[in-house]
PDB file of N, CA and C in Angstrom:
ATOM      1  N   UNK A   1      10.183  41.447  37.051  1.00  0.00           N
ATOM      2  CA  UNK A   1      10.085  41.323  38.492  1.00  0.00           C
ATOM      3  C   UNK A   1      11.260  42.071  39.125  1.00  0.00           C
ATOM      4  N   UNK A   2      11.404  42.468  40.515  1.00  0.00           N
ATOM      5  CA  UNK A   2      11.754  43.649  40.599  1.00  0.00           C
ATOM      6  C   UNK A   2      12.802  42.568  41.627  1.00  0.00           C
ATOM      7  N   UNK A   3      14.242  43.050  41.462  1.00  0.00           N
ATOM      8  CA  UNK A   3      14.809  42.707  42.089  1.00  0.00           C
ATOM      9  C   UNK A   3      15.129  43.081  43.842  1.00  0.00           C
ATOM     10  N   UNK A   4      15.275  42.347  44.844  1.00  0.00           N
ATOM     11  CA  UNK A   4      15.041  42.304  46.577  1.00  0.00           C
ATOM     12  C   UNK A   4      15.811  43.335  46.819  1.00  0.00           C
ATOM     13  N   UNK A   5      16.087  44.022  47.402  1.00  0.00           N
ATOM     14  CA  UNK A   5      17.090  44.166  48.294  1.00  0.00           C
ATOM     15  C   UNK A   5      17.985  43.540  49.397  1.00  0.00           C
ATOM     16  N   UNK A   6      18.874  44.091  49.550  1.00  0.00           N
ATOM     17  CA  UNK A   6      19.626  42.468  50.992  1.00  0.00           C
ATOM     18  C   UNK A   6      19.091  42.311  52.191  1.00  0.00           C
ATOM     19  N   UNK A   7      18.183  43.367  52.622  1.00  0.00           N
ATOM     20  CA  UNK A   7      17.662  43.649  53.756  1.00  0.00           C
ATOM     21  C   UNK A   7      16.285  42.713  53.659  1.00  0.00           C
ATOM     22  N   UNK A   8      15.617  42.372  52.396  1.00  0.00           N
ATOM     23  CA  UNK A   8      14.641  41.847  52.112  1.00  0.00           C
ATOM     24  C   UNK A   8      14.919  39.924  51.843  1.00  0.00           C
ATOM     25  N   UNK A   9      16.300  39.862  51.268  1.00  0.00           N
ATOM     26  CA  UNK A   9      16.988  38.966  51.212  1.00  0.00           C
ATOM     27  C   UNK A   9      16.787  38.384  52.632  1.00  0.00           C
ATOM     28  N   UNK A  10      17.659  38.926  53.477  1.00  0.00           N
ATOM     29  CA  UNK A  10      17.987  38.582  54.286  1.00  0.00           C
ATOM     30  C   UNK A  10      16.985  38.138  55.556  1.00  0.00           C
ATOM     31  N   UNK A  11      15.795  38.727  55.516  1.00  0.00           N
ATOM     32  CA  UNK A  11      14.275  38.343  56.160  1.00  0.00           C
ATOM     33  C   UNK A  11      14.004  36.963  55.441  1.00  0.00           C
ATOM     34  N   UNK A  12      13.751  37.029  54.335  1.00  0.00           N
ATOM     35  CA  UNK A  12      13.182  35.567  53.519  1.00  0.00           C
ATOM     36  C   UNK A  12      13.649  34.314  53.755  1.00  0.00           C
ATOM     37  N   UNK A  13      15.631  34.506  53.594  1.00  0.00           N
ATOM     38  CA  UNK A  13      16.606  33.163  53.799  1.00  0.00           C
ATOM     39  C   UNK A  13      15.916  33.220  55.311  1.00  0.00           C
ATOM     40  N   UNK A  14      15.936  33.647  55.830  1.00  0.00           N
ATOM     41  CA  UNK A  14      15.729  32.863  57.077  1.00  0.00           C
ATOM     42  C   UNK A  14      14.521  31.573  57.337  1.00  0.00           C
ATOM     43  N   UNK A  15      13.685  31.797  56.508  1.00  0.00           N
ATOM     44  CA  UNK A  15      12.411  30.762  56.440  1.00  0.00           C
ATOM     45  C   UNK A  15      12.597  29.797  55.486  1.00  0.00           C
ATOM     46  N   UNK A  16      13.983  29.715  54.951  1.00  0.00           N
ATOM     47  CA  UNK A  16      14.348  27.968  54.510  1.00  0.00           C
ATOM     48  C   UNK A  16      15.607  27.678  54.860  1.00  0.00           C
ATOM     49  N   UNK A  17      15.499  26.764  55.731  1.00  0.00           N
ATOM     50  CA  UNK A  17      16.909  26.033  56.258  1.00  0.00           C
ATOM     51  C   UNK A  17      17.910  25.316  55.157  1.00  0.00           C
ATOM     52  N   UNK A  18      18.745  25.958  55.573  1.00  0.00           N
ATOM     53  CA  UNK A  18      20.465  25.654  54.585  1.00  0.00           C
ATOM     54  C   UNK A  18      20.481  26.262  53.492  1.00  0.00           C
ATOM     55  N   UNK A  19      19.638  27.143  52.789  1.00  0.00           N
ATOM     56  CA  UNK A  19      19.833  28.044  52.174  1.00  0.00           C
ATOM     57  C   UNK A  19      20.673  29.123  52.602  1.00  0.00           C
ATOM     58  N   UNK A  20      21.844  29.920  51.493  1.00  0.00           N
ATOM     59  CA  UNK A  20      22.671  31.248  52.168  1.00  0.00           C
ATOM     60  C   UNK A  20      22.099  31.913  50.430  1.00  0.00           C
ATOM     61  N   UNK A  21      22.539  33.234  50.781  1.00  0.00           N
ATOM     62  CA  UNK A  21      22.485  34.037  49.982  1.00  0.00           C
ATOM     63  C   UNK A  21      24.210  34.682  49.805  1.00  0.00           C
ATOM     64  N   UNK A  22      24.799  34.286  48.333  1.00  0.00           N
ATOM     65  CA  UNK A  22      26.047  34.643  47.800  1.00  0.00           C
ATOM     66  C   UNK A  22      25.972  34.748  46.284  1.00  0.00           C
ATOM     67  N   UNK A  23      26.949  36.117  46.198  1.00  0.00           N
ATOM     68  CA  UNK A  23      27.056  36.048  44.924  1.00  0.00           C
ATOM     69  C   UNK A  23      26.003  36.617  44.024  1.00  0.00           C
ATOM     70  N   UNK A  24      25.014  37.255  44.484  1.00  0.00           N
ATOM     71  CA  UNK A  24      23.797  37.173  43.777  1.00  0.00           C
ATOM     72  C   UNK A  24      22.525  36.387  44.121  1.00  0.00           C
ATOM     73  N   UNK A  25      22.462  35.451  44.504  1.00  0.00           N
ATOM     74  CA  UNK A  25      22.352  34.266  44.269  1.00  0.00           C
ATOM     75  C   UNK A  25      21.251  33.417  45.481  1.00  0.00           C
ATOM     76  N   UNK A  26      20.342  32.802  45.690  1.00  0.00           N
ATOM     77  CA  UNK A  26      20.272  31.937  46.994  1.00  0.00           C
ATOM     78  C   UNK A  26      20.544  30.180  46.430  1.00  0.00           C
ATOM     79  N   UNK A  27      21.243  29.854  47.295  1.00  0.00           N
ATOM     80  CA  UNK A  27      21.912  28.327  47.142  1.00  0.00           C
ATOM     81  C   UNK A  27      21.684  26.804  48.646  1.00  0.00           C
ATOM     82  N   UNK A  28      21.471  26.229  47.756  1.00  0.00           N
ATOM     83  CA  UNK A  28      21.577  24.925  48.652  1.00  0.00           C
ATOM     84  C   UNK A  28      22.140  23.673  47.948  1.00  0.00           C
ATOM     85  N   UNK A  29      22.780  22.959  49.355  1.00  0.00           N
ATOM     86  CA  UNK A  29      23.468  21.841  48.373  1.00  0.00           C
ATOM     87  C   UNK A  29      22.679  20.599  49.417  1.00  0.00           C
ATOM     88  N   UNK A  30      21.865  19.845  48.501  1.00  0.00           N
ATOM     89  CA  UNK A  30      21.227  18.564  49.218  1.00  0.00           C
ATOM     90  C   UNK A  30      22.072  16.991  49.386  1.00  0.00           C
ATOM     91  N   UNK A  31      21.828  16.407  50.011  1.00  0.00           N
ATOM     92  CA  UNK A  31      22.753  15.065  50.135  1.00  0.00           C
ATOM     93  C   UNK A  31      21.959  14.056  49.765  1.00  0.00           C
ATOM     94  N   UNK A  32      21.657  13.214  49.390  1.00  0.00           N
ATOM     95  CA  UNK A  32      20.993  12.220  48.662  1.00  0.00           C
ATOM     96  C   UNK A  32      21.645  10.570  48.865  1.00  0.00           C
ATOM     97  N   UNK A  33      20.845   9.450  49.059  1.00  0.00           N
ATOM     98  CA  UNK A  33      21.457   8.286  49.755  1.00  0.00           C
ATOM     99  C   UNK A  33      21.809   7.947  47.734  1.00  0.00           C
ATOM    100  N   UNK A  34      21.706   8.259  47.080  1.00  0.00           N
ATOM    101  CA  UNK A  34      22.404   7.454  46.032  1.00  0.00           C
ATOM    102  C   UNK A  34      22.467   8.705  45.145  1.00  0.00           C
ATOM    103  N   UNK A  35      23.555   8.334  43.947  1.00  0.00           N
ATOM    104  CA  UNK A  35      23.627   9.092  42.552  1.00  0.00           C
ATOM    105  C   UNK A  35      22.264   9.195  41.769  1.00  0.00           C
ATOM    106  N   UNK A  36      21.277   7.847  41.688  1.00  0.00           N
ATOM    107  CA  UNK A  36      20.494   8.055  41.001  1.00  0.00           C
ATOM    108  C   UNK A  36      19.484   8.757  41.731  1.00  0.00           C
ATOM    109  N   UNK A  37      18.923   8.793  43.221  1.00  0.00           N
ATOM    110  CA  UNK A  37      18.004   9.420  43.852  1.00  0.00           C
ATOM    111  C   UNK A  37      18.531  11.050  43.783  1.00  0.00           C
ATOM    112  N   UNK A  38      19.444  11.551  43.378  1.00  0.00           N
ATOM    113  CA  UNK A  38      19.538  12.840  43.348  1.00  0.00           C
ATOM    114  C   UNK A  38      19.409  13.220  42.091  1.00  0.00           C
ATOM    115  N   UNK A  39      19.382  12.282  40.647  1.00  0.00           N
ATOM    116  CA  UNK A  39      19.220  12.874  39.389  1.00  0.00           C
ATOM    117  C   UNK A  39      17.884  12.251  39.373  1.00  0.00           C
ATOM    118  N   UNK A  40      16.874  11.746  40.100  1.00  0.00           N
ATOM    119  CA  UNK A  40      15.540  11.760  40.236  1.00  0.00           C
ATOM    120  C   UNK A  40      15.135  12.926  40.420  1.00  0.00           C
ATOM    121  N   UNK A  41      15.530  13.510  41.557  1.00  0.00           N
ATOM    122  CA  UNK A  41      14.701  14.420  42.306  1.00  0.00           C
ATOM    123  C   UNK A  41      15.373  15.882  41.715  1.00  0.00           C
ATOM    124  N   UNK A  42      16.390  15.793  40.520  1.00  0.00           N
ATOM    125  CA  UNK A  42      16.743  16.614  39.743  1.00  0.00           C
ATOM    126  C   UNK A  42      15.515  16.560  38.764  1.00  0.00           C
ATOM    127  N   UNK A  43      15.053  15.872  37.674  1.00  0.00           N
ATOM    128  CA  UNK A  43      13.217  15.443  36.930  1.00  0.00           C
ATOM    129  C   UNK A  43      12.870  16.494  37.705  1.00  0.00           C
ATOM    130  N   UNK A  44      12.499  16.015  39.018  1.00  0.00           N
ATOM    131  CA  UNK A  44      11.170  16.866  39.561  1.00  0.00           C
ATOM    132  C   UNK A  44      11.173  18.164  39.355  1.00  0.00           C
ATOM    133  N   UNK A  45      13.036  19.007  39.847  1.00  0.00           N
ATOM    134  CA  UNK A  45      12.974  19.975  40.095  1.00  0.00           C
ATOM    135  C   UNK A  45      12.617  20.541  38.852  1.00  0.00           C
ATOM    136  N   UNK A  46      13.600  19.880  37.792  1.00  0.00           N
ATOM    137  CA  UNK A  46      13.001  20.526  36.495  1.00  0.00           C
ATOM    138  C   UNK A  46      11.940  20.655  35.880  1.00  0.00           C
ATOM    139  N   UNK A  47      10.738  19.936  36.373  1.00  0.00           N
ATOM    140  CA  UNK A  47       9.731  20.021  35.929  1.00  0.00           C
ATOM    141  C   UNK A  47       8.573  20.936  36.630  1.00  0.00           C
ATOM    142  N   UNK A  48       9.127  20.963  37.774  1.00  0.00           N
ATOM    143  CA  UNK A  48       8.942  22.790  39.048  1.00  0.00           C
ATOM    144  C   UNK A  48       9.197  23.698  37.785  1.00  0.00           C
ATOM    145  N   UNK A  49       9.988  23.613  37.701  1.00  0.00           N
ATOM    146  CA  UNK A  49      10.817  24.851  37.373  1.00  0.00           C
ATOM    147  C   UNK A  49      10.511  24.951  35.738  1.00  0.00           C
ATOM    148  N   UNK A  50      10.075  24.146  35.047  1.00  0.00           N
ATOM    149  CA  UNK A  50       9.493  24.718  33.637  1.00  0.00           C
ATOM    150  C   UNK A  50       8.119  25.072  34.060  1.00  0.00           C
ATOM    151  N   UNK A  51       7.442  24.624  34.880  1.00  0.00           N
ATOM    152  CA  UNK A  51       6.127  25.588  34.846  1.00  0.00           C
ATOM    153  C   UNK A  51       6.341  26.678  35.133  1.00  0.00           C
ATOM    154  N   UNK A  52       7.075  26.832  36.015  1.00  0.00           N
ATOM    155  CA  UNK A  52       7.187  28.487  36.652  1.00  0.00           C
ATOM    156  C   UNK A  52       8.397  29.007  35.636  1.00  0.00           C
ATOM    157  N   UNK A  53       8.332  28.816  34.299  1.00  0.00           N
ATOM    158  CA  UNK A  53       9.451  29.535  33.730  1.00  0.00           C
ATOM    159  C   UNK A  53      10.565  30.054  34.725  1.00  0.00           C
ATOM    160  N   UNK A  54      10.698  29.170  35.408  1.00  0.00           N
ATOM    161  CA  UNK A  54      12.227  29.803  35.792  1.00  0.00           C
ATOM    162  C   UNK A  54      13.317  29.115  36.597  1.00  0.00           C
ATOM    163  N   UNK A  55      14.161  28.860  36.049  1.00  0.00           N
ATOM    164  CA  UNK A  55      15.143  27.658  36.136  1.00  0.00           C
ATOM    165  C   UNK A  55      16.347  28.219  36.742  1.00  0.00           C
ATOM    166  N   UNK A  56      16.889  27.248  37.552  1.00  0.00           N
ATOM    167  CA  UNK A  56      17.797  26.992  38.892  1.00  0.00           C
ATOM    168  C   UNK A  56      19.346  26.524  37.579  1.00  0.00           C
ATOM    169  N   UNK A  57      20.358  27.283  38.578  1.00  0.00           N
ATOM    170  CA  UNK A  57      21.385  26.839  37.862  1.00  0.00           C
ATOM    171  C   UNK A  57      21.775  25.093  38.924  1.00  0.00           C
ATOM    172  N   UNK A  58      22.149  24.311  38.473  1.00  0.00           N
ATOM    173  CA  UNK A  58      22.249  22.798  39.118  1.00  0.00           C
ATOM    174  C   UNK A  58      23.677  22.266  38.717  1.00  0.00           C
ATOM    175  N   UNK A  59      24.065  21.972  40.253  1.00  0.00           N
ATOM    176  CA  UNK A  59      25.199  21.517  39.968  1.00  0.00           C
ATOM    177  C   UNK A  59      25.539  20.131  40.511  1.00  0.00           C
ATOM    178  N   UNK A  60      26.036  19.032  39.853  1.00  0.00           N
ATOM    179  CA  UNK A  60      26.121  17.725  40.595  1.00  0.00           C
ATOM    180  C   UNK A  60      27.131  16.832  40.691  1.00  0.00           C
ATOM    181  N   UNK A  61      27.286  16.679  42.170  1.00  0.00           N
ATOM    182  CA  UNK A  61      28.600  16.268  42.581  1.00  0.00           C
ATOM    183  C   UNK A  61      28.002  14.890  43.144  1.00  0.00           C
ATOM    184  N   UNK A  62      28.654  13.529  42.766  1.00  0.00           N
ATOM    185  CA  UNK A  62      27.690  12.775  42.680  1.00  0.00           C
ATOM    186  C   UNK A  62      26.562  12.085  44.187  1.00  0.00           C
ATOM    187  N   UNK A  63      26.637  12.313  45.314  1.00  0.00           N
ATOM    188  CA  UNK A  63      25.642  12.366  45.812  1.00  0.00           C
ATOM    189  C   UNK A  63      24.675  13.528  46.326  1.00  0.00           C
ATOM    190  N   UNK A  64      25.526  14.751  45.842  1.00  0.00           N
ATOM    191  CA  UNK A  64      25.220  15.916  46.546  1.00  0.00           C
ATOM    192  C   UNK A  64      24.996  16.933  45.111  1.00  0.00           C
ATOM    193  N   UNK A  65      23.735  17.380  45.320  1.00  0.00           N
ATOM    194  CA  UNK A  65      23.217  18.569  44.646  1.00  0.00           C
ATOM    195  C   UNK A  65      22.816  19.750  44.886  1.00  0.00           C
ATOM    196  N   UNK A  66      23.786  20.171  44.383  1.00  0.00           N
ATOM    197  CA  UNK A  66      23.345  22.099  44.614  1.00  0.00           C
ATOM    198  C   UNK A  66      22.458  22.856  43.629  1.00  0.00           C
ATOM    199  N   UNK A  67      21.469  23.269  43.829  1.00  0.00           N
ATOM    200  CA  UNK A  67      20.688  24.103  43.198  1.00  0.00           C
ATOM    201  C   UNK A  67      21.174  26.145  43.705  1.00  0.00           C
ATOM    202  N   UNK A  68      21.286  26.619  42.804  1.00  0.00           N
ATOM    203  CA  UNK A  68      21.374  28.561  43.031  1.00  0.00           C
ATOM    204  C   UNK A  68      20.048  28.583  41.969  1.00  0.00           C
ATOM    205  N   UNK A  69      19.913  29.777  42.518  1.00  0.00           N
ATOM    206  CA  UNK A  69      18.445  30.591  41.956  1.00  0.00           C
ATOM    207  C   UNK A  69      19.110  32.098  41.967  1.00  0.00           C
ATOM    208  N   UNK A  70      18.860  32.669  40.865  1.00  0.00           N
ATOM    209  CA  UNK A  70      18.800  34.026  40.742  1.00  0.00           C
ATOM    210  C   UNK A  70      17.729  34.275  39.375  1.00  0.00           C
ATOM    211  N   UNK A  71      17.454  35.369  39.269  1.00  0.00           N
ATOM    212  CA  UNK A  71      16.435  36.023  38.020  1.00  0.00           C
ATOM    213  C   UNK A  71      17.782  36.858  37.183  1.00  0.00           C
ATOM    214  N   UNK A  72      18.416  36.674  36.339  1.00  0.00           N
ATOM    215  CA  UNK A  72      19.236  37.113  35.540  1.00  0.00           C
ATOM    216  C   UNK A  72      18.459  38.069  34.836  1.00  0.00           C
ATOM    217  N   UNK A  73      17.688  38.339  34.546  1.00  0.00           N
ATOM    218  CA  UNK A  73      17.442  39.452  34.038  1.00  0.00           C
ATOM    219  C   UNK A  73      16.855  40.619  34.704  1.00  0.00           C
ATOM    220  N   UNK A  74      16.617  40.372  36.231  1.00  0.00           N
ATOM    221  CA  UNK A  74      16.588  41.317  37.533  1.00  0.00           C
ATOM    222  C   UNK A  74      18.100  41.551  37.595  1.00  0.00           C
ATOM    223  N   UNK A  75      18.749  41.053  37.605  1.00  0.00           N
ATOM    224  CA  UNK A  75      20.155  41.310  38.212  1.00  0.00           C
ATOM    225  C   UNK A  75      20.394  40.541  39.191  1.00  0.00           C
ATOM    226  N   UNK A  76      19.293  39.702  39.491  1.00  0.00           N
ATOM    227  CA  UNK A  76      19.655  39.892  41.593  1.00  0.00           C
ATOM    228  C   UNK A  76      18.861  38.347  41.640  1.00  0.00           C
ATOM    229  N   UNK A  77      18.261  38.493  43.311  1.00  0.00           N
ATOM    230  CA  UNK A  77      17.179  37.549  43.742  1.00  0.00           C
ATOM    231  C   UNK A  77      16.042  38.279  43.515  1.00  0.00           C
ATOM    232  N   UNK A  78      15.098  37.710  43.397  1.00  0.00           N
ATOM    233  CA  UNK A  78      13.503  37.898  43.124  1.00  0.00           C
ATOM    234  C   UNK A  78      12.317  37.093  43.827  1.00  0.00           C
ATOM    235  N   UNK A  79      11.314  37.667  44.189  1.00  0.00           N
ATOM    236  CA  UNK A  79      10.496  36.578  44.559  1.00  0.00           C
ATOM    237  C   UNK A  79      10.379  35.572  43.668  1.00  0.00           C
ATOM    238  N   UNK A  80      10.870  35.036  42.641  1.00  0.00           N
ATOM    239  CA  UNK A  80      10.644  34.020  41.514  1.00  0.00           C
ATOM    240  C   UNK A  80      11.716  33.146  42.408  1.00  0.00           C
ATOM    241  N   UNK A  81      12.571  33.225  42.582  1.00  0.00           N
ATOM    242  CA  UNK A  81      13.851  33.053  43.360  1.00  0.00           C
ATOM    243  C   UNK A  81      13.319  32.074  44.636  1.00  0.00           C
ATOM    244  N   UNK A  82      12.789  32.678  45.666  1.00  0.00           N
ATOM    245  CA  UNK A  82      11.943  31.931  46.581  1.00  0.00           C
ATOM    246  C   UNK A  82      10.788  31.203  46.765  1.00  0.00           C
ATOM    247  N   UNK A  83      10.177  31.729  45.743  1.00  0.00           N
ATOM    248  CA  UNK A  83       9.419  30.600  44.806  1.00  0.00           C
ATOM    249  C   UNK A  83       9.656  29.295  44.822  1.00  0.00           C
ATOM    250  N   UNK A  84      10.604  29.270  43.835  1.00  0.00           N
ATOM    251  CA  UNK A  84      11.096  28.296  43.708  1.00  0.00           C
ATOM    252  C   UNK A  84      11.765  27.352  44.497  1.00  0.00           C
ATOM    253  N   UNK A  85      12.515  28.374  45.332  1.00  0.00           N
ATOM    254  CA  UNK A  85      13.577  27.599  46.276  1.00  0.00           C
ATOM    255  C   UNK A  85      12.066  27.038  47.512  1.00  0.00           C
ATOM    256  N   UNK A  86      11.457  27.258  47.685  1.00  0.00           N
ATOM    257  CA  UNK A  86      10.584  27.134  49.019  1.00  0.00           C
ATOM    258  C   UNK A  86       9.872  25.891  48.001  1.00  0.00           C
ATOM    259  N   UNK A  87       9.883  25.838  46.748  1.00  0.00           N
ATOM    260  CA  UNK A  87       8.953  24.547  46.131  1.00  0.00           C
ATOM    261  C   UNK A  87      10.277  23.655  46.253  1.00  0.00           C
ATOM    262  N   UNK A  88      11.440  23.705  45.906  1.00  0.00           N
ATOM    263  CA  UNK A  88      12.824  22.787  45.971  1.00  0.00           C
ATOM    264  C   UNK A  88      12.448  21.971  47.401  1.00  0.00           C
ATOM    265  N   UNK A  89      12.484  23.199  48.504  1.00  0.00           N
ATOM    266  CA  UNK A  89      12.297  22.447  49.845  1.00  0.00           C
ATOM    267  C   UNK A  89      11.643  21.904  50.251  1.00  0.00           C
ATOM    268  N   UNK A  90      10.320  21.804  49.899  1.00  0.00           N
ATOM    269  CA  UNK A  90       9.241  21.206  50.263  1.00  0.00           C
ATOM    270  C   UNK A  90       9.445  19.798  49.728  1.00  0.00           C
ATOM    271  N   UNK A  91       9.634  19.829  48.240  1.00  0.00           N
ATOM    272  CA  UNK A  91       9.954  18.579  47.646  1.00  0.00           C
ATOM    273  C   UNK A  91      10.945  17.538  48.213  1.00  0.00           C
ATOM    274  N   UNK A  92      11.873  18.021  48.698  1.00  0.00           N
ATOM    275  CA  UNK A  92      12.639  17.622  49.027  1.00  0.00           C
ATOM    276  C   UNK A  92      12.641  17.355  50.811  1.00  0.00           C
ATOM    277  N   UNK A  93      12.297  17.632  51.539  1.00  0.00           N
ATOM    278  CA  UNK A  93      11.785  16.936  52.271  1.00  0.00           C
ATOM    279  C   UNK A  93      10.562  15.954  52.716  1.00  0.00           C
ATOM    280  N   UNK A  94       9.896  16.257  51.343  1.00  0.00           N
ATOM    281  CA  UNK A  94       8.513  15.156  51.510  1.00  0.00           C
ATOM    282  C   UNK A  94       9.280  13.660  51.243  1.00  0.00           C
ATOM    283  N   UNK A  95      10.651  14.151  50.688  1.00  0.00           N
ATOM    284  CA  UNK A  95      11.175  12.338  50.343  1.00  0.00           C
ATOM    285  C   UNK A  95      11.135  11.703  51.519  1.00  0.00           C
ATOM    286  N   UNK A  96      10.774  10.384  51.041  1.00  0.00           N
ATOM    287  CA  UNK A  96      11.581   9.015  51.731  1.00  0.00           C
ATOM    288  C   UNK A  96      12.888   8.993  52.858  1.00  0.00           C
ATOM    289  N   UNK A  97      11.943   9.051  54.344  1.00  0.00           N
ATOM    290  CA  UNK A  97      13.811   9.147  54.416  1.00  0.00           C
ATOM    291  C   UNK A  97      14.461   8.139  54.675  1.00  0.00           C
TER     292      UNK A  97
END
């Protein structure tokens, strides 16, 4: 898959809120009312993300989770990239609030 350009980048982030593009990379960090409701909705993502072969680097600080997306073997962002991140968001606002 062919890696974006920034100009192409930069059209896409705009159609998911709190996402930035750094580093390579598109990132969001979610807030979650407990430790365990964010390593729940960590399951889900991972289980997004093994169908679509393609997995989010995850980082967890304990109520707050950051997911980055890049295609490492594009170099860059990819539509796999927004893919994903636009399935993250959806999920994640269908929660409970």
């Amino acid at each position: 898959m062919a890696k974006l350009t920034p100009n192409e980048i930069a059209t896409k982030i705009k159609t998911l809120a709190g996402w930035e593009y750094k580093d390579n990379a598109i990132s969001k960090r979610f807030q979650f009312k407990s430790f365990m409701d964010g390593i729940h909705f960590i399951g889900k993502v991972a289980e997004m993300a093994e169908k679509a072969d393609h997995h989010p680097d995850i980082l967890v600080n304990y109520k707050r989770i950051a997911f980055t997306c890049s295609t490492h073997d594009a170099g860059g962002v990819t539509e796999k990239d927004f893919a994903l991140a636009t399935e993250i968001e959806r999920s994640f606002t269908a929660l409970p609030a």
